[in-house]
C-alpha atoms as a PDB file:
ATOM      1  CA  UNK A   1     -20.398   6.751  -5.265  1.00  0.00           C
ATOM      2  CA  UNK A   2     -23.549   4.837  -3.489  1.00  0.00           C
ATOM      3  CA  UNK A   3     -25.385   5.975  -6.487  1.00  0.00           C
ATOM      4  CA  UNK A   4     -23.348   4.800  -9.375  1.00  0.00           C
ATOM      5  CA  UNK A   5     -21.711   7.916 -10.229  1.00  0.00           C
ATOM      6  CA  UNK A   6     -18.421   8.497 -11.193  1.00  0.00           C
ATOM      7  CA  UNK A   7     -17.337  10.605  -7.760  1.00  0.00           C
ATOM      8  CA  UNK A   8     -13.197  10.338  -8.797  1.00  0.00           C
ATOM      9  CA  UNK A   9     -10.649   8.841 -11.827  1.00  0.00           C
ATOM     10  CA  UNK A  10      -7.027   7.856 -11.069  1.00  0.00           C
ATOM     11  CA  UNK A  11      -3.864   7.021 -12.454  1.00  0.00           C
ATOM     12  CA  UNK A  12      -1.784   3.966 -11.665  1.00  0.00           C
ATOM     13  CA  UNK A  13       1.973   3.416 -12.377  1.00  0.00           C
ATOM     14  CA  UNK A  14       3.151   0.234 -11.164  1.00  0.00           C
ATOM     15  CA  UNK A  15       7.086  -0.184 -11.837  1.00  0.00           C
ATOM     16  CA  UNK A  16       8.802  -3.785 -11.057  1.00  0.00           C
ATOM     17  CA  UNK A  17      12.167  -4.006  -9.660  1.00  0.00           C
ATOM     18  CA  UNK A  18      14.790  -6.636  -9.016  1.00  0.00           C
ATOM     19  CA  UNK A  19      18.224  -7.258  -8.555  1.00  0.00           C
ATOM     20  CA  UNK A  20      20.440  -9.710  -6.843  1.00  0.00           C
ATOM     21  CA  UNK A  21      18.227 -11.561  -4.166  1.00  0.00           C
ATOM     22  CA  UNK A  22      15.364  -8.951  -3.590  1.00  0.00           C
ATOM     23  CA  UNK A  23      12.898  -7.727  -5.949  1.00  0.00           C
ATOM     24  CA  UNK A  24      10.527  -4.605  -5.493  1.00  0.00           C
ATOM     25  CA  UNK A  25       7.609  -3.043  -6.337  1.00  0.00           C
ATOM     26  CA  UNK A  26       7.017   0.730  -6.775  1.00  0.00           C
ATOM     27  CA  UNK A  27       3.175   1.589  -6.642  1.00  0.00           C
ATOM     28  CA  UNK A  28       2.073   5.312  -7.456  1.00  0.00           C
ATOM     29  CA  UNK A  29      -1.482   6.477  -7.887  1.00  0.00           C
ATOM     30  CA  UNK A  30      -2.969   9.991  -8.391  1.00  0.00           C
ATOM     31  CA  UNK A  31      -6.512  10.794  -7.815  1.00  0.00           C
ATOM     32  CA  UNK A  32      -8.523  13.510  -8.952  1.00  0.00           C
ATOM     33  CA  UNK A  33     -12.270  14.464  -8.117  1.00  0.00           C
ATOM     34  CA  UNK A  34     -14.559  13.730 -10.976  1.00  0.00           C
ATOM     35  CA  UNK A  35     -17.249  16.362  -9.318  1.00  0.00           C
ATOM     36  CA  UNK A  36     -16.815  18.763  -6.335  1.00  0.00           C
ATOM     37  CA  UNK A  37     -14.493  17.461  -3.627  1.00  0.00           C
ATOM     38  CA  UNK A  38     -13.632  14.016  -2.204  1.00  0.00           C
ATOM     39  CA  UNK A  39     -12.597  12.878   1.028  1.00  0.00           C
ATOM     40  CA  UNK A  40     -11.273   9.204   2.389  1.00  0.00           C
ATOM     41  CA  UNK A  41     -11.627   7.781   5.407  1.00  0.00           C
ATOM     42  CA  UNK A  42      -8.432   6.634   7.477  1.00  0.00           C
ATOM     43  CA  UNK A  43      -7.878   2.834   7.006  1.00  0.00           C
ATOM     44  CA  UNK A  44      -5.282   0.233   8.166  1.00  0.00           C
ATOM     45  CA  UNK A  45      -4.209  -0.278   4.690  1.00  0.00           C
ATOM     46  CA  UNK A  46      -4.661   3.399   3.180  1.00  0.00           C
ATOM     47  CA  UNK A  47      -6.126   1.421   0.135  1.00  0.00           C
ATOM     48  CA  UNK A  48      -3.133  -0.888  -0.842  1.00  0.00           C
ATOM     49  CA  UNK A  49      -3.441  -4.396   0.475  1.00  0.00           C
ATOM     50  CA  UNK A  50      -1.015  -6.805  -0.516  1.00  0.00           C
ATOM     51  CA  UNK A  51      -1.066 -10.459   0.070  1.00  0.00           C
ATOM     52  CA  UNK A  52       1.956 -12.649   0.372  1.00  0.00           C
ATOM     53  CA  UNK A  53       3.080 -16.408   0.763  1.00  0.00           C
ATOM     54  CA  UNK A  54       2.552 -18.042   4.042  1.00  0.00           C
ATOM     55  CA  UNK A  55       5.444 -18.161   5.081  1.00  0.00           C
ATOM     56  CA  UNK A  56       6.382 -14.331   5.151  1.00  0.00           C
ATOM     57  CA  UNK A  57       3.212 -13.497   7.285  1.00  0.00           C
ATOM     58  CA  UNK A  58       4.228 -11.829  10.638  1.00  0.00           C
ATOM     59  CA  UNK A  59       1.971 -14.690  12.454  1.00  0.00           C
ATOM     60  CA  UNK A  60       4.032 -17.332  10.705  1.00  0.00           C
ATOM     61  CA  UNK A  61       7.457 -15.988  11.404  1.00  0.00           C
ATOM     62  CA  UNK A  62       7.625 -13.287   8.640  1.00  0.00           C
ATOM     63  CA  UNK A  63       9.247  -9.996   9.428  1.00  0.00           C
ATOM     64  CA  UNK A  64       7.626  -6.328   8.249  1.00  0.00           C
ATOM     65  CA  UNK A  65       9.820  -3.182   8.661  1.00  0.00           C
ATOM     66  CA  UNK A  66       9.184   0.514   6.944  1.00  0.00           C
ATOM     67  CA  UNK A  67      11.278   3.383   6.582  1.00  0.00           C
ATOM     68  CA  UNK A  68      10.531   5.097   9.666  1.00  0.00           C
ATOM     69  CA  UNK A  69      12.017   2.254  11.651  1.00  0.00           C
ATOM     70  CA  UNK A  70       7.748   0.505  12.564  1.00  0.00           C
ATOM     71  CA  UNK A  71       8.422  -3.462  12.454  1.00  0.00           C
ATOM     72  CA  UNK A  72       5.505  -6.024  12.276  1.00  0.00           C
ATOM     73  CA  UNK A  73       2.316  -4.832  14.002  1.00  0.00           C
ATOM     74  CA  UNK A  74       3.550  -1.606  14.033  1.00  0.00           C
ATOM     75  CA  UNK A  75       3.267  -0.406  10.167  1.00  0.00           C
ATOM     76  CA  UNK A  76       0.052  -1.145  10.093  1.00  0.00           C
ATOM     77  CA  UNK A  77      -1.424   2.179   9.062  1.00  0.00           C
ATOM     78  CA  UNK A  78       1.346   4.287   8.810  1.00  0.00           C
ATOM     79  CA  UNK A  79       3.011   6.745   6.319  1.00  0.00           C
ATOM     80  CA  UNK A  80       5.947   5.777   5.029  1.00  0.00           C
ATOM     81  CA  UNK A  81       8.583   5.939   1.798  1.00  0.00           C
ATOM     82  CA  UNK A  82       9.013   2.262   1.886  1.00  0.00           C
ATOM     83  CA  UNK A  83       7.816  -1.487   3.641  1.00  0.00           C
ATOM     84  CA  UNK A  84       9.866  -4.335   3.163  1.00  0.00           C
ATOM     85  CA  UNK A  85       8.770  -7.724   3.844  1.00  0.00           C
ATOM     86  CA  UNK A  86      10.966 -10.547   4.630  1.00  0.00           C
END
């Protein structure tokens, strides 16, 4: 928190994925309150940010889809099962 205590812990499980042209990366974290309850504000990136190469940015020709069918612009700060980024 703003004072230095411990307001939450969490558990990370990051499993790596490839096959035959595509590779993946399954990212699962659970959070638990340290003291009383804990809230988060609503963000863009729900706490995940990822950067990638130059050339797969949407700005330089890149392409961004997620399960629900949101492409580019759109999956920016949405729910969803999966993102892929080509």
């Amino acid at each position: 928190g703003p004072d230095g205590k411990k307001v939450c812990e969490d558990v990370r499980t990051l499993t790596f994925r490839t096959g035959n042209g595509w590779r993946a990366i399954d990212y699962d974290v659970s959070i638990t309150a340290s003291v009383g309850a804990i809230s988060f504000a609503d963000t863009r990136d729900g706490g995940l940010g990822v950067r990638v190469a130059a050339p797969l940015r949407v700005d330089n020709g890149g392409r961004v889809i997620n399960s629900r069918g949101n492409r580019n612009e759109e999956v920016w700060g949405q729910v969803a099962a999966w993102v892929d980024y080509k």
